[in-house]
N, C-alpha and C. Protein backbone atom coordinates (compact mmCIF):
# COMPACT_ATOMS: atom_id res chain seq x y z
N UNK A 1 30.66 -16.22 -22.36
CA UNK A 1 30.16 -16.14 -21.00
C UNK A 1 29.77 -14.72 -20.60
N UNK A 2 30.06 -13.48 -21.19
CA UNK A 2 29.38 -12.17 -21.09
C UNK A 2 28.34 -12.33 -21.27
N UNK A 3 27.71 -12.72 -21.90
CA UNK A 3 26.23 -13.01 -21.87
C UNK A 3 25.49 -13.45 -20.91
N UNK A 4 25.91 -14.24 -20.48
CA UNK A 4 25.64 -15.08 -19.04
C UNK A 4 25.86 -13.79 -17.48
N UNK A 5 26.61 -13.25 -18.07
CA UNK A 5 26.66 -12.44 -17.05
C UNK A 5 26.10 -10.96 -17.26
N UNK A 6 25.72 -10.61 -17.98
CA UNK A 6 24.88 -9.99 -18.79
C UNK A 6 23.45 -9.75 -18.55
N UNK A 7 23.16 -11.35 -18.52
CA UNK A 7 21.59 -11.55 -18.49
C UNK A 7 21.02 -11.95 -16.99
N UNK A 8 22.16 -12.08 -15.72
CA UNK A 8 21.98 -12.63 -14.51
C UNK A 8 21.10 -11.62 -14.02
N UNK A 9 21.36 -10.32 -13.58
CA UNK A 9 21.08 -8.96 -12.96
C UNK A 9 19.18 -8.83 -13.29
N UNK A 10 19.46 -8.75 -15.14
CA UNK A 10 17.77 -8.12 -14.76
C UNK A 10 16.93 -9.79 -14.55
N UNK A 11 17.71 -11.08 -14.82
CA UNK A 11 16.64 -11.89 -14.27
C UNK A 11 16.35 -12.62 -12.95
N UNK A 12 17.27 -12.16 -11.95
CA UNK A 12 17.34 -11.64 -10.48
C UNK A 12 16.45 -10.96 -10.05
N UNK A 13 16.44 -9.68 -10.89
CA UNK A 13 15.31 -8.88 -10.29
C UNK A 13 14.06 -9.19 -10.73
N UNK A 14 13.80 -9.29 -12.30
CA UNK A 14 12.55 -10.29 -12.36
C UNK A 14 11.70 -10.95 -11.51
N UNK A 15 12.71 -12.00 -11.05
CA UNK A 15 12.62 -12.91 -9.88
C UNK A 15 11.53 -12.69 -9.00
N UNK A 16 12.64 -11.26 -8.43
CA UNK A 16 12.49 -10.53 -6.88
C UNK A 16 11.06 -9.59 -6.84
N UNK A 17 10.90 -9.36 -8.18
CA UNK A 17 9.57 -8.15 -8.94
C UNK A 17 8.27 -9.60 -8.20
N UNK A 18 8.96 -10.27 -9.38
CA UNK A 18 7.39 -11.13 -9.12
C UNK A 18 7.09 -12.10 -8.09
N UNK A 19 8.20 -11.83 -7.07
CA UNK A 19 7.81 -12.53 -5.83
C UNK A 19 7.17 -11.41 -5.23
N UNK A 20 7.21 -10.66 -5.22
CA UNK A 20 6.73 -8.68 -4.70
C UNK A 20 5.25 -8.55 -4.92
N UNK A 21 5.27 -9.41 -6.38
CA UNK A 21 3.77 -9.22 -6.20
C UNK A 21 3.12 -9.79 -6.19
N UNK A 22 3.17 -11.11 -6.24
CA UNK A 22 2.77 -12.11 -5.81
C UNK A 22 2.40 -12.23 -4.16
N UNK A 23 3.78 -11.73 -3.51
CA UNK A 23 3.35 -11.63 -2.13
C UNK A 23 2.13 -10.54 -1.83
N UNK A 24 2.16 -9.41 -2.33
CA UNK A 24 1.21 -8.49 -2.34
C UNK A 24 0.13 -8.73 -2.69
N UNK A 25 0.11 -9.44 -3.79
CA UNK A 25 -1.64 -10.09 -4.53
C UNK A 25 -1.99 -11.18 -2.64
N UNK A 26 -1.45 -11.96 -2.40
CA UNK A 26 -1.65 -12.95 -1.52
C UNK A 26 -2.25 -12.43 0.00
N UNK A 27 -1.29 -11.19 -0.08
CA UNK A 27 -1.83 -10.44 1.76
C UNK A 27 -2.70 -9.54 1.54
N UNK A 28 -3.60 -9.62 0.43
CA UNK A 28 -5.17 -8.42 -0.07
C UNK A 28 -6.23 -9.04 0.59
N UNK A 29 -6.87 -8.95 1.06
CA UNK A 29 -8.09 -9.61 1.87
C UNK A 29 -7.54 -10.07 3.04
N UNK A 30 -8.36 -11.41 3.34
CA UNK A 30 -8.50 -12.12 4.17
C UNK A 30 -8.84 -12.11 5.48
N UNK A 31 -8.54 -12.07 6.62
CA UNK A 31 -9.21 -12.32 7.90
C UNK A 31 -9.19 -10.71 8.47
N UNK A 32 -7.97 -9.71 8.07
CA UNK A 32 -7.71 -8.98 8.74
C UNK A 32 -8.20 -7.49 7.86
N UNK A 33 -9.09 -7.70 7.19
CA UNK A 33 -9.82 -6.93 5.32
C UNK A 33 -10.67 -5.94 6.28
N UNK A 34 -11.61 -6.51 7.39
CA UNK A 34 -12.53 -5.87 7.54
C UNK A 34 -11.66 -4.47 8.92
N UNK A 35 -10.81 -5.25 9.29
CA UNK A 35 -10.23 -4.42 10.40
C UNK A 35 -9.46 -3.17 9.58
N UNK A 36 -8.86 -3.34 8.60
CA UNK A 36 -7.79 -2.60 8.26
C UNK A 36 -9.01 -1.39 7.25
N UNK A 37 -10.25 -2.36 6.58
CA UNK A 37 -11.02 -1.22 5.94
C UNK A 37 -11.60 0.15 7.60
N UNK A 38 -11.75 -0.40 8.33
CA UNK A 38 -12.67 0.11 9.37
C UNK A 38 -11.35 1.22 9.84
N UNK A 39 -10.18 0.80 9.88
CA UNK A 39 -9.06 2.19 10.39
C UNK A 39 -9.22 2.98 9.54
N UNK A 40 -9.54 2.52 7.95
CA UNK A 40 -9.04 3.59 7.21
C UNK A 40 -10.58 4.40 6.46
N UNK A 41 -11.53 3.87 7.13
CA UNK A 41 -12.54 4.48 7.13
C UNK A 41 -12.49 5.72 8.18
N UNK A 42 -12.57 4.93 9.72
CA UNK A 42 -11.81 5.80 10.55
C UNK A 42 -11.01 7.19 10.37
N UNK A 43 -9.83 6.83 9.85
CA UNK A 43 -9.19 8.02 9.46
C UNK A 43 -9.65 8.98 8.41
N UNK A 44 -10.70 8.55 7.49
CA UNK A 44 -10.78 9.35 6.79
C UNK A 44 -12.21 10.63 7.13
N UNK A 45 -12.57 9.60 8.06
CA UNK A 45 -13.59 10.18 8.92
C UNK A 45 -13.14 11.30 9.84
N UNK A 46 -11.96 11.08 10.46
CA UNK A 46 -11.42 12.25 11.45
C UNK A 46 -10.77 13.31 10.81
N UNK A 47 -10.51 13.16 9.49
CA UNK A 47 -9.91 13.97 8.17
C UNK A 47 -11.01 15.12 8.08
N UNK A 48 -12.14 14.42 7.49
CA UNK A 48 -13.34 15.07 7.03
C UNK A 48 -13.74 15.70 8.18
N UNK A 49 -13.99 15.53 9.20
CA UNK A 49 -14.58 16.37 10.31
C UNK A 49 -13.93 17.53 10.79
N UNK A 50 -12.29 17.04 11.09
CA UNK A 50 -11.70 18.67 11.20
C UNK A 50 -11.91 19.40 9.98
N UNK A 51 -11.71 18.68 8.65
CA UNK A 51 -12.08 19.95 7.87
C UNK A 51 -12.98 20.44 7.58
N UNK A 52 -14.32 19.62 8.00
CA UNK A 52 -15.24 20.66 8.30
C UNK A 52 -15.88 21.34 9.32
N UNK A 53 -14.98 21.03 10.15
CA UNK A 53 -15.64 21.73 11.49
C UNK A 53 -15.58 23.21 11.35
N UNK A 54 -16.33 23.86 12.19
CA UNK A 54 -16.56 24.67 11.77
C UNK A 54 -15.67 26.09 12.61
N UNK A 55 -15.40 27.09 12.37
CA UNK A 55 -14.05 27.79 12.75
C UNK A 55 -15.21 28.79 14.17
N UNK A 56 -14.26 29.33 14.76
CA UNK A 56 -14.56 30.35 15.99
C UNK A 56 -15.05 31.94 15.13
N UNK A 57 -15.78 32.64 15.53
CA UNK A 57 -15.63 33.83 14.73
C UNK A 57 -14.70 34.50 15.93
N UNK A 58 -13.38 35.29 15.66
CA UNK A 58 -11.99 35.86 16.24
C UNK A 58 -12.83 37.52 16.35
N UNK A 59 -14.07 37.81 15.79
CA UNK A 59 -14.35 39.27 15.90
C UNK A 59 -15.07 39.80 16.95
C-alpha cells in the first residue's frame, strides 16, 4: 500500500494541472476577445506615448 500512497500526490496534481489548462484553453476568445484586446492595445498605447513624448528643455 506505499505505493498507493506514493502515487496519490503527483496524480492529484496532474489532475489539478490539467483542469488549469483546460480551463485556460476554454476562457481564450470568445465574446469578451475584442474588449480585453482593445484595453491592452490601449495600454500599450499610453506606454508608447509617454515614452515618447517629448521632454521640456530645463535650460
Amino acid at each position: 500500500m506505499d505505493y498507493v500512497s506514493a502515487l496519490v500526490p503527483p496524480v492529484v496534481m496532474a489532475v489539478f494541472f490539467i483542469g488549469l489548462v483546460v480551463t485556460i484553453i476554454k476562457s481564450q476568445g470568445g465574446p469578451n476577445k475584442a474588449k480585453e484586446d482593445a484595453a491592452v492595445d490601449a495600454a500599450i498605447a499610453r506606454a508608447e506615448s509617454t515614452r515618447q513624448a517629448p521632454r521640456p528643455d530645463s535650460v
